[in-house]
PDB file of N, CA and C in Angstrom:
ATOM      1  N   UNK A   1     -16.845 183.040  89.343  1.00  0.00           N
ATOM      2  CA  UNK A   1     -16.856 182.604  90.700  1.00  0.00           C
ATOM      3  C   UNK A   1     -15.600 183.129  91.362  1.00  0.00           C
ATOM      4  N   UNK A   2     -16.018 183.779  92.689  1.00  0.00           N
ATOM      5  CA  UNK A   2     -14.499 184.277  93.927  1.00  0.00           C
ATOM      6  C   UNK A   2     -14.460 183.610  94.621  1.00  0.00           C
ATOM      7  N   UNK A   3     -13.614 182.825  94.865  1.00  0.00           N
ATOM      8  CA  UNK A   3     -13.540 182.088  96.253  1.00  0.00           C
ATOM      9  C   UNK A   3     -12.737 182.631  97.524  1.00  0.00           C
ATOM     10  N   UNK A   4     -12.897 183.577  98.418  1.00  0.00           N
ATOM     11  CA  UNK A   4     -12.312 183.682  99.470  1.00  0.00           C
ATOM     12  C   UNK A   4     -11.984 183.025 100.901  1.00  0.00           C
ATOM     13  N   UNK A   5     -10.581 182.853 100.997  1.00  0.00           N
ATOM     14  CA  UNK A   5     -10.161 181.722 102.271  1.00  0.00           C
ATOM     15  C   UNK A   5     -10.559 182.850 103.493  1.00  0.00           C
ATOM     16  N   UNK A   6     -11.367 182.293 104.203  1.00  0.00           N
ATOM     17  CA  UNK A   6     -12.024 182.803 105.764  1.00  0.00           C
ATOM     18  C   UNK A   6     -11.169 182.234 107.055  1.00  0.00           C
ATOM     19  N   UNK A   7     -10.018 181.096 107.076  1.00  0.00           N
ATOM     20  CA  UNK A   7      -9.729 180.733 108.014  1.00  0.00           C
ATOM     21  C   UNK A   7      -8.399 179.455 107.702  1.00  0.00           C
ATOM     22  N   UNK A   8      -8.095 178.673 108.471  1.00  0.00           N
ATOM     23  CA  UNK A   8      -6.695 178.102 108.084  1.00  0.00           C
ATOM     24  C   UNK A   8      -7.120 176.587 107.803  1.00  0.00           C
ATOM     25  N   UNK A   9      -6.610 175.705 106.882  1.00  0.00           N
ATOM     26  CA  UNK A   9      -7.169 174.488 107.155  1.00  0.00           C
ATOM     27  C   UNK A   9      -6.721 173.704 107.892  1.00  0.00           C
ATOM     28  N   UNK A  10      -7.122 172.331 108.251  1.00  0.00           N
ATOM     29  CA  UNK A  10      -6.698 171.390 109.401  1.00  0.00           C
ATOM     30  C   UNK A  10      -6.780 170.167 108.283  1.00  0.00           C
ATOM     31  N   UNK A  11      -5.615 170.058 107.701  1.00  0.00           N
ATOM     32  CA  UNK A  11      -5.148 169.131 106.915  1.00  0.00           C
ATOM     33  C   UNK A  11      -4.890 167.860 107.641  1.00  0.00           C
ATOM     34  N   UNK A  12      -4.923 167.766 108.996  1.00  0.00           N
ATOM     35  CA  UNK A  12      -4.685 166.657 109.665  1.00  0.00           C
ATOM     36  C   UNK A  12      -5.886 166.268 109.704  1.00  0.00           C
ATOM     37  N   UNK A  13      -6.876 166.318 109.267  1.00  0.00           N
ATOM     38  CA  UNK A  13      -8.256 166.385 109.969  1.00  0.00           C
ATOM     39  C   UNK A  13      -8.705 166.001 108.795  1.00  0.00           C
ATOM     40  N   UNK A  14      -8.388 165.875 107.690  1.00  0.00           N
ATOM     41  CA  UNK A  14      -8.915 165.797 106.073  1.00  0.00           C
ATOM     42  C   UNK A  14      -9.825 167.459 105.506  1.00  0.00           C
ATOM     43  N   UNK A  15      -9.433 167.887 106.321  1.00  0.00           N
ATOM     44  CA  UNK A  15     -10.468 169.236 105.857  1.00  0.00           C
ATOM     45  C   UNK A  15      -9.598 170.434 105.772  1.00  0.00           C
ATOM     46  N   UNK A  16      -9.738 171.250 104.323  1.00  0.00           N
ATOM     47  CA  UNK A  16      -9.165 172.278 103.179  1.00  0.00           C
ATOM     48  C   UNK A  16      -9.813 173.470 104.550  1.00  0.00           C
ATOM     49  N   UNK A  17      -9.499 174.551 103.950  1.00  0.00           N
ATOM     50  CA  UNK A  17      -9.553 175.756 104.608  1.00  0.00           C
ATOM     51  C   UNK A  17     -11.426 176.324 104.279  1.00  0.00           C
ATOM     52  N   UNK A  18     -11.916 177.122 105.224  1.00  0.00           N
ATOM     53  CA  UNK A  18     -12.958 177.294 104.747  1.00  0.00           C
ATOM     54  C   UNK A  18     -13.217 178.730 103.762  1.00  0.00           C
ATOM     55  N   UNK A  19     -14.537 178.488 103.190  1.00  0.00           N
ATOM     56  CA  UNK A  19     -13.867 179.750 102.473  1.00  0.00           C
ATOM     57  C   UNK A  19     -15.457 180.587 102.101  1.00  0.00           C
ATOM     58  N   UNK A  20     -15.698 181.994 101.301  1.00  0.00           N
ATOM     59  CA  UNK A  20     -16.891 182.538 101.118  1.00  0.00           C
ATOM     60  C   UNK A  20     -16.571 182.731  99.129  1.00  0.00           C
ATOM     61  N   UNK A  21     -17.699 182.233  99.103  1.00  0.00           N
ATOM     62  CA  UNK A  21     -17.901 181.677  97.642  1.00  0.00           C
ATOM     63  C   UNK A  21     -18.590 182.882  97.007  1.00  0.00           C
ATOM     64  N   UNK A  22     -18.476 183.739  96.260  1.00  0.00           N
ATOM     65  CA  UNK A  22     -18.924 184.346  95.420  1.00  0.00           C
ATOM     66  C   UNK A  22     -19.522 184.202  93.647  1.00  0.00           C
ATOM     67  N   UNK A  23     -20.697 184.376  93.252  1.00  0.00           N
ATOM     68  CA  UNK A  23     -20.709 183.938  92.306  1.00  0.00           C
ATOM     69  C   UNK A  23     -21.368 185.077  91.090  1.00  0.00           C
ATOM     70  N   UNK A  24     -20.491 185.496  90.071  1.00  0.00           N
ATOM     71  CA  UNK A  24     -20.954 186.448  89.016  1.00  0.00           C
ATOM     72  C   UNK A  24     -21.379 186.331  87.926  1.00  0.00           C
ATOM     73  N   UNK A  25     -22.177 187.190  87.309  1.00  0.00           N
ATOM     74  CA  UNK A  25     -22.937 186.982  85.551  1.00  0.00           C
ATOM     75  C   UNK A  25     -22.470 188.342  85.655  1.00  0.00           C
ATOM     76  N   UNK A  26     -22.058 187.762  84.248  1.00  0.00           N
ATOM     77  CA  UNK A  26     -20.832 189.814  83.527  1.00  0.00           C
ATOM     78  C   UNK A  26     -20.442 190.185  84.827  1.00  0.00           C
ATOM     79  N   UNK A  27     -20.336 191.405  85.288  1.00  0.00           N
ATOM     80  CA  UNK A  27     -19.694 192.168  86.238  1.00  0.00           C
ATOM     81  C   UNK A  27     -20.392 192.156  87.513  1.00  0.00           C
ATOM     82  N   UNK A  28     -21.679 191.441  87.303  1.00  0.00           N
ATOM     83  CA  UNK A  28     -22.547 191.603  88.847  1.00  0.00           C
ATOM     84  C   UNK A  28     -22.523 190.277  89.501  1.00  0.00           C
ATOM     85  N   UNK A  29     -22.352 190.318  91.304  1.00  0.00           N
ATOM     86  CA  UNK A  29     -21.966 189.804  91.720  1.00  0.00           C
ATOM     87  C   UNK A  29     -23.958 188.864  91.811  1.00  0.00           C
ATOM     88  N   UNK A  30     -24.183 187.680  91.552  1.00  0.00           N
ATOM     89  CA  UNK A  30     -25.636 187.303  91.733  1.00  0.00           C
ATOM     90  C   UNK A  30     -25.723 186.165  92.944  1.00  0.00           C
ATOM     91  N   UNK A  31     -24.945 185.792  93.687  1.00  0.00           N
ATOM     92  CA  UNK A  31     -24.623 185.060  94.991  1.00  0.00           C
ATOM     93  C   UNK A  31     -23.748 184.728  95.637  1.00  0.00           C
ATOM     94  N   UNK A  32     -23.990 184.333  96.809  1.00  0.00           N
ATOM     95  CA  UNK A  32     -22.540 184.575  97.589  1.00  0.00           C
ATOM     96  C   UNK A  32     -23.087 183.043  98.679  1.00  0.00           C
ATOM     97  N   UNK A  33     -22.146 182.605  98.965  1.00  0.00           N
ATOM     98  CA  UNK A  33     -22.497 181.369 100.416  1.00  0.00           C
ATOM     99  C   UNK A  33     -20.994 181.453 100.869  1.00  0.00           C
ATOM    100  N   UNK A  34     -20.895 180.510 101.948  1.00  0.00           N
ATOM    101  CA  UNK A  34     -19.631 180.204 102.861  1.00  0.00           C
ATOM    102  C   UNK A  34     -20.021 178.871 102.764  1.00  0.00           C
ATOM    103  N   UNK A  35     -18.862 177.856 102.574  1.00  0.00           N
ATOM    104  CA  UNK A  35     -18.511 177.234 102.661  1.00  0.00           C
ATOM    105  C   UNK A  35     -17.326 176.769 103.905  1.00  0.00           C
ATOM    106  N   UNK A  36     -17.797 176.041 104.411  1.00  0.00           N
ATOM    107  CA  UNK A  36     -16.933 175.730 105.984  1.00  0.00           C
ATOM    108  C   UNK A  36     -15.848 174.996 105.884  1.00  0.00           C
ATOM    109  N   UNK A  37     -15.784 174.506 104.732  1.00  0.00           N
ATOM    110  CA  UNK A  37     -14.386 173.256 104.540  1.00  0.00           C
ATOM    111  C   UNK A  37     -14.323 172.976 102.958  1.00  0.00           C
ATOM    112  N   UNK A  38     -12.743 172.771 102.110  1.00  0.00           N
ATOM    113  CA  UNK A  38     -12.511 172.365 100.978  1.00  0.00           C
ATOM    114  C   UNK A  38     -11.745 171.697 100.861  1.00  0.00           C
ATOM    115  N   UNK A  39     -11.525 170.477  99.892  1.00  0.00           N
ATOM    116  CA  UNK A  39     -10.802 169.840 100.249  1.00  0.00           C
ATOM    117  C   UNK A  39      -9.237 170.409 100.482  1.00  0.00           C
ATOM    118  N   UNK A  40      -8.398 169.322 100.699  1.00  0.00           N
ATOM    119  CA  UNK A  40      -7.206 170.105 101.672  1.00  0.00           C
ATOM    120  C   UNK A  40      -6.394 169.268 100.670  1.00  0.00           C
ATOM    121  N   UNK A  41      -6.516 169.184  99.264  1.00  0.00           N
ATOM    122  CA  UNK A  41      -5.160 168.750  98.543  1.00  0.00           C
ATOM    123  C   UNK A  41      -5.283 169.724  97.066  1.00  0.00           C
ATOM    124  N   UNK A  42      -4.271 169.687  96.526  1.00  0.00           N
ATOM    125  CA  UNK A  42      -4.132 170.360  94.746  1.00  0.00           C
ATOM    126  C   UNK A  42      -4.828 169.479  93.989  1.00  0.00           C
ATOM    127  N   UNK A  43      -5.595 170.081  92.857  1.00  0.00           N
ATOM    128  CA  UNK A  43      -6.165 168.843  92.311  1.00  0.00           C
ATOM    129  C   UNK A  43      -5.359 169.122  90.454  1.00  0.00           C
ATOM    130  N   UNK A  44      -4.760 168.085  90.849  1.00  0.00           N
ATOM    131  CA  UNK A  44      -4.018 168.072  89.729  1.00  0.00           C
ATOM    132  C   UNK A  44      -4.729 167.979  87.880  1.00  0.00           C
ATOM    133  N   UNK A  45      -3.248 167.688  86.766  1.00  0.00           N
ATOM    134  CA  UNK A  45      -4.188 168.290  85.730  1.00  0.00           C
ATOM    135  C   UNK A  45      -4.988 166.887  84.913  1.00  0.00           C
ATOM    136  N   UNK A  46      -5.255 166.282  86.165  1.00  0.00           N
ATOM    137  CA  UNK A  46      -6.310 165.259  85.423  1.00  0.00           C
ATOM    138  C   UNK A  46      -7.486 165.450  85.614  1.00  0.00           C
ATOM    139  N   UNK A  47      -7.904 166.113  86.545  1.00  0.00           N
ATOM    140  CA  UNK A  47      -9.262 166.813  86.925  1.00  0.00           C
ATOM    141  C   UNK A  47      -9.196 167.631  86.215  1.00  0.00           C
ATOM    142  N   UNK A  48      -8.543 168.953  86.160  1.00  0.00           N
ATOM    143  CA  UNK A  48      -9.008 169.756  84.972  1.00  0.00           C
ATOM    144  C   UNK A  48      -9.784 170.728  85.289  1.00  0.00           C
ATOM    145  N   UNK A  49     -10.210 171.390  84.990  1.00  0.00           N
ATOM    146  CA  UNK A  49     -11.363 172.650  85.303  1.00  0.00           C
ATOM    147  C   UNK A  49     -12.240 172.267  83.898  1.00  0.00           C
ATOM    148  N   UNK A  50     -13.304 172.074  84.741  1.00  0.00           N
ATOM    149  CA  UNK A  50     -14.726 171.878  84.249  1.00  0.00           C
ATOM    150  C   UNK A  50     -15.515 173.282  84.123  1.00  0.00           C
ATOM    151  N   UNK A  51     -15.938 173.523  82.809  1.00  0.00           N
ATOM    152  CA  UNK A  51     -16.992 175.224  82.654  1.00  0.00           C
ATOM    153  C   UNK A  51     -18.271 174.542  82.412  1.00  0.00           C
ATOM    154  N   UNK A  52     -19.198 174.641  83.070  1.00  0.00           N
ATOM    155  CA  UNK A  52     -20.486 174.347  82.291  1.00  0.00           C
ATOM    156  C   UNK A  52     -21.200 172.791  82.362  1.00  0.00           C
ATOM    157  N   UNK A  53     -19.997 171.944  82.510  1.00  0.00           N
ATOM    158  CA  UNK A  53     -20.411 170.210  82.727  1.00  0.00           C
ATOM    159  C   UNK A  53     -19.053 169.454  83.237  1.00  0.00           C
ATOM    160  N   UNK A  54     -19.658 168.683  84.167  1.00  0.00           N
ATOM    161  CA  UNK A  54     -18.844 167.324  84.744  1.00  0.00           C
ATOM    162  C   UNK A  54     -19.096 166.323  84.181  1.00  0.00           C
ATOM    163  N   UNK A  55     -18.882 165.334  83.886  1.00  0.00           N
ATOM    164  CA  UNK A  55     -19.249 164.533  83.258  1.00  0.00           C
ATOM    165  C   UNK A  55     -18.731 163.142  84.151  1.00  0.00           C
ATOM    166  N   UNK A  56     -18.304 163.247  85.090  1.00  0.00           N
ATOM    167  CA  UNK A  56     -17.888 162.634  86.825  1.00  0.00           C
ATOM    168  C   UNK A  56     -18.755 162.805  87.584  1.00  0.00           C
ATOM    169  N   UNK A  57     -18.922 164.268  88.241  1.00  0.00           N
ATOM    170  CA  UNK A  57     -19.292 164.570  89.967  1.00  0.00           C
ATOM    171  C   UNK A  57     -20.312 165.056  89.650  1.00  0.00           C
ATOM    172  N   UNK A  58     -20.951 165.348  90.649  1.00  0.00           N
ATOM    173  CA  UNK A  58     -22.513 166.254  91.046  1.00  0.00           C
ATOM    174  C   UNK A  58     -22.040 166.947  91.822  1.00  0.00           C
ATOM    175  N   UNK A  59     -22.409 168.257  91.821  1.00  0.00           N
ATOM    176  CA  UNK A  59     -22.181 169.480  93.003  1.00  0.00           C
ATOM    177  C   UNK A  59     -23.569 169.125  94.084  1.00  0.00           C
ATOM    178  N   UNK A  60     -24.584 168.516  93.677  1.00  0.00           N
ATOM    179  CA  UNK A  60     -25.376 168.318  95.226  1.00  0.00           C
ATOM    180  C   UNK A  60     -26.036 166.818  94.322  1.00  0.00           C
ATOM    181  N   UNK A  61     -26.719 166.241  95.764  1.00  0.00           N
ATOM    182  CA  UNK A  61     -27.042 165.044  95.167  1.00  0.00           C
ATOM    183  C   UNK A  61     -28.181 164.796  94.578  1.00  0.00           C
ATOM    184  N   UNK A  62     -29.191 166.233  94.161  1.00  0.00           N
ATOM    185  CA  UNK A  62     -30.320 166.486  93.075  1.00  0.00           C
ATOM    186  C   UNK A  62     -29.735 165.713  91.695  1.00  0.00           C
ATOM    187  N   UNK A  63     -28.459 166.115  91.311  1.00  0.00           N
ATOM    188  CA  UNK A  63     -28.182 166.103  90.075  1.00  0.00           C
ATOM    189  C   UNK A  63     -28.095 164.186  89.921  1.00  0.00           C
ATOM    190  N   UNK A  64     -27.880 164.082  90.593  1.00  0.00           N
ATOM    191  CA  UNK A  64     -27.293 162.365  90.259  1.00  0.00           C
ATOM    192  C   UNK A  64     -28.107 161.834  88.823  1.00  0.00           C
ATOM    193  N   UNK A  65     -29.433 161.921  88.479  1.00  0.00           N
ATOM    194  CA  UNK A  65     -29.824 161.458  87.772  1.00  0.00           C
ATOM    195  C   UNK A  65     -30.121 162.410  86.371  1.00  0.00           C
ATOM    196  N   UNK A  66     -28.692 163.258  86.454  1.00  0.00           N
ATOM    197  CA  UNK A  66     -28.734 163.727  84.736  1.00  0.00           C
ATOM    198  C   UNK A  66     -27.405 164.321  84.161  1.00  0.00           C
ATOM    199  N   UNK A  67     -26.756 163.026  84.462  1.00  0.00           N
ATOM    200  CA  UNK A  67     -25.601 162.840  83.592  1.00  0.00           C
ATOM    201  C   UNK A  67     -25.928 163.700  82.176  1.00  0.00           C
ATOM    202  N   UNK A  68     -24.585 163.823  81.599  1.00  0.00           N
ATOM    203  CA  UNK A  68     -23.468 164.824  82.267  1.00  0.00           C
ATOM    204  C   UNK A  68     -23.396 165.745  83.369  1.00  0.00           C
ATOM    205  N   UNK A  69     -24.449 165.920  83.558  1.00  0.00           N
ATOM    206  CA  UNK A  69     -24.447 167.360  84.996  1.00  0.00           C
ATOM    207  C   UNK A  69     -24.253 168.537  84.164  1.00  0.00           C
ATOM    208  N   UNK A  70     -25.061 168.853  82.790  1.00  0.00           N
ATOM    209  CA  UNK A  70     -24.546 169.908  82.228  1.00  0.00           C
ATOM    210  C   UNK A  70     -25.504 171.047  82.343  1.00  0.00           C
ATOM    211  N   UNK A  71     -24.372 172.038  82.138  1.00  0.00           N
ATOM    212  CA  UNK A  71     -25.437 173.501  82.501  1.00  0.00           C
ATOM    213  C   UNK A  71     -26.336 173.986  81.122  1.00  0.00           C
ATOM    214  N   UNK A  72     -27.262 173.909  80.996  1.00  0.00           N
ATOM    215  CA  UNK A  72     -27.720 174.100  79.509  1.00  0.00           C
ATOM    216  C   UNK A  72     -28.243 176.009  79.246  1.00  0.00           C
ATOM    217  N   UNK A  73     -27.255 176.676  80.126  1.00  0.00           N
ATOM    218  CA  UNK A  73     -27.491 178.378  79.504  1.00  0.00           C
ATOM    219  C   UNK A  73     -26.391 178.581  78.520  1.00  0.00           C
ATOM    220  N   UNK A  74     -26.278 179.798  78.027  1.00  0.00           N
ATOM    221  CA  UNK A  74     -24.901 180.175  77.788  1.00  0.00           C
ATOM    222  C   UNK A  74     -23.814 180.747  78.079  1.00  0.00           C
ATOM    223  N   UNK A  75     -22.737 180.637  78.249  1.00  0.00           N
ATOM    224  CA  UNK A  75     -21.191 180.978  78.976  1.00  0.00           C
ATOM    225  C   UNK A  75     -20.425 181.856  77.698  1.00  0.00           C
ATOM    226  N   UNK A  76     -20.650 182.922  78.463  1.00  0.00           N
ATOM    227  CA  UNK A  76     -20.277 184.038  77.486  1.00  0.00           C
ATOM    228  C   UNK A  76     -18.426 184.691  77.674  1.00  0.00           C
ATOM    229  N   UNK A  77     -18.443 183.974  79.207  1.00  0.00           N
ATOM    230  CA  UNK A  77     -16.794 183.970  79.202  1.00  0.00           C
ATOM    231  C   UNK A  77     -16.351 183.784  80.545  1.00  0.00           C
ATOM    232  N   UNK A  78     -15.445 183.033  80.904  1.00  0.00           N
ATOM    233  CA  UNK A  78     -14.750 182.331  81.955  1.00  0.00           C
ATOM    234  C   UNK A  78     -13.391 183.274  82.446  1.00  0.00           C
ATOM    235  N   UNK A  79     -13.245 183.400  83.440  1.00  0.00           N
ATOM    236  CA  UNK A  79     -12.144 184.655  83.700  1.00  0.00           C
ATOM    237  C   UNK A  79     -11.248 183.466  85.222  1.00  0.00           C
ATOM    238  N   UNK A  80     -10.111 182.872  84.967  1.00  0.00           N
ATOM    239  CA  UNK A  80      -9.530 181.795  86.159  1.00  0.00           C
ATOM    240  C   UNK A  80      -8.534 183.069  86.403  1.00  0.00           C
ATOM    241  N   UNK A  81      -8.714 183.717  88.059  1.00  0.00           N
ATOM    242  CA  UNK A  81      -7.363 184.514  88.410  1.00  0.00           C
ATOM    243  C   UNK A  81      -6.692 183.370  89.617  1.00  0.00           C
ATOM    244  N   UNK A  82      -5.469 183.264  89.266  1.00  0.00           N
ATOM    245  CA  UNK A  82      -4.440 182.356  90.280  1.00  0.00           C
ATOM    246  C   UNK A  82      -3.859 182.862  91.022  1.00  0.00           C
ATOM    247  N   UNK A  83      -4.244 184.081  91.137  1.00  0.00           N
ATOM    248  CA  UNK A  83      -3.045 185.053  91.899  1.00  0.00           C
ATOM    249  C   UNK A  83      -2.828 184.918  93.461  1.00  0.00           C
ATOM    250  N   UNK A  84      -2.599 185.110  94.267  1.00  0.00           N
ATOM    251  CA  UNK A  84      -2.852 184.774  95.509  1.00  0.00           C
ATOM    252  C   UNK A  84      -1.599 183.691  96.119  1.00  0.00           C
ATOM    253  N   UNK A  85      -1.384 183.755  97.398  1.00  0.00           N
ATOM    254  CA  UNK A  85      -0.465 182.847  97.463  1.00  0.00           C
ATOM    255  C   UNK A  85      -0.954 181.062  97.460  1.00  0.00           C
ATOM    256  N   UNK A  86      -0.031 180.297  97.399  1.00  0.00           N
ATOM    257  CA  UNK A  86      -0.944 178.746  96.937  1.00  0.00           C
ATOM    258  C   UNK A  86      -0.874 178.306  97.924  1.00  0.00           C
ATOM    259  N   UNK A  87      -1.495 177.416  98.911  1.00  0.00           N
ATOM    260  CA  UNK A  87      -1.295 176.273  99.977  1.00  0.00           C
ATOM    261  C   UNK A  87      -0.738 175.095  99.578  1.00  0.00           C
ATOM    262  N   UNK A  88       0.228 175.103 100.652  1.00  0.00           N
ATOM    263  CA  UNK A  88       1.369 173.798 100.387  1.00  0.00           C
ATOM    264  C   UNK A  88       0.953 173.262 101.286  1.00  0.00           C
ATOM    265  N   UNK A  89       1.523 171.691 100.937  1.00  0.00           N
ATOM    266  CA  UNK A  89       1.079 170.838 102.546  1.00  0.00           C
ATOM    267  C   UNK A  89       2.662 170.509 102.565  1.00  0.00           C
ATOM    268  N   UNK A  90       3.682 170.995 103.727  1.00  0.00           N
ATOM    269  CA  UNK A  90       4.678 170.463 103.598  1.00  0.00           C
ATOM    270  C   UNK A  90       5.426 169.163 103.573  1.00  0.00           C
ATOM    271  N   UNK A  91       4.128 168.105 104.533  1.00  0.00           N
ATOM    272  CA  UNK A  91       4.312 166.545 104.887  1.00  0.00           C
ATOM    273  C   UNK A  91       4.123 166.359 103.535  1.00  0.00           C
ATOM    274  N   UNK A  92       3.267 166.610 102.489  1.00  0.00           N
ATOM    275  CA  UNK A  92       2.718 165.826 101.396  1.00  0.00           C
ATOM    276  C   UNK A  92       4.169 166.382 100.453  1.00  0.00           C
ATOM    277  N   UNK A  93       4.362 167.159 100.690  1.00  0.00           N
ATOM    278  CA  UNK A  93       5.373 167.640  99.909  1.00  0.00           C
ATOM    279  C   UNK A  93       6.505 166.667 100.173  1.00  0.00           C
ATOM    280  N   UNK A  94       7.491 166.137 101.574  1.00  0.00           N
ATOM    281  CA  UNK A  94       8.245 165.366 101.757  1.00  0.00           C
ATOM    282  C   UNK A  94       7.590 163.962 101.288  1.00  0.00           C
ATOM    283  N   UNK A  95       6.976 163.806 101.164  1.00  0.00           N
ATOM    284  CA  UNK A  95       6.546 162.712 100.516  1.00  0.00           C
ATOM    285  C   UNK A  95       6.688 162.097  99.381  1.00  0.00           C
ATOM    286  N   UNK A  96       7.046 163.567  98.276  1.00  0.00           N
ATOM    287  CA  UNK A  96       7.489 162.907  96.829  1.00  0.00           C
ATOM    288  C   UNK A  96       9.035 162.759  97.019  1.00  0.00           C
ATOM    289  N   UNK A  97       9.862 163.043  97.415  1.00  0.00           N
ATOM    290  CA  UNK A  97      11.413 162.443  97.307  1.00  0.00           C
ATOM    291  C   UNK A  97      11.569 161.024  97.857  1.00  0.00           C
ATOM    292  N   UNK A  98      10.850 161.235  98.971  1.00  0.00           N
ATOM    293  CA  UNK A  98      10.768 160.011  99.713  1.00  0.00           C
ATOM    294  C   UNK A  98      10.632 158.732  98.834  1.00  0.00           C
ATOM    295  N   UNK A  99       9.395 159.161  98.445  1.00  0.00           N
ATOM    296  CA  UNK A  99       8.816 158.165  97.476  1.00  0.00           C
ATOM    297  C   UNK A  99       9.927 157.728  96.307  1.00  0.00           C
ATOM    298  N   UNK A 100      10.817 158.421  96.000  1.00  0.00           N
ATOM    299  CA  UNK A 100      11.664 157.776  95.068  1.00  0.00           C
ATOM    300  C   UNK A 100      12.994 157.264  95.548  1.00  0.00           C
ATOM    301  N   UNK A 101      13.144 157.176  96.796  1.00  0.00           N
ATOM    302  CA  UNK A 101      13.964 156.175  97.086  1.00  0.00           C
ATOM    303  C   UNK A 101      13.575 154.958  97.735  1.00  0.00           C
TER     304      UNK A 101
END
């Protein structure tokens, strides 16, 4: 999966930047959508990156009734690139010093 940012987010607004979603098997690209909004925070390492099953969330609300939410093909290999610059929220950022006094 590529995720490309299309525009800026409005973190005041609760809404992440929007972005165009790409999605690949081996080297070929097999779908693509836009997505208009993501969320607008880091998701730290208790969420985790999920390959294949959630065992929490549903990506649409078909799935609700088949816990785990697991993908039953096979995953022949996962490729995470981080490269790119990261979005900071600077308010959320003053927020952790704060918080410790």
């Amino acid at each position: 999966m590529e995720s490309e940012t299309t525009g800026e987010p409005d973190v005041a607004n609760g809404k992440g930047a929007p972005v165009t979603v790409r999605l690949y098997q081996d080297d070929t690209q097999v779908g693509e959508g836009d997505l208009p909004k993501t969320i607008p925070i880091m998701i730290g390492i208790v969420a985790g990156l999920s390959c294949g099953q959630d065992s929490v969330n549903t990506v649409a609300d078909a799935y609700r009734d088949r816990k785990p939410f697991a993908f039953t093909g096979d995953i022949a290999r996962v490729t995470v690139d981080v490269s790119g610059e990261p979005f900071v929220h600077e308010e959320k950022e003053m927020d952790r010093p704060m918080a410790r006094e």
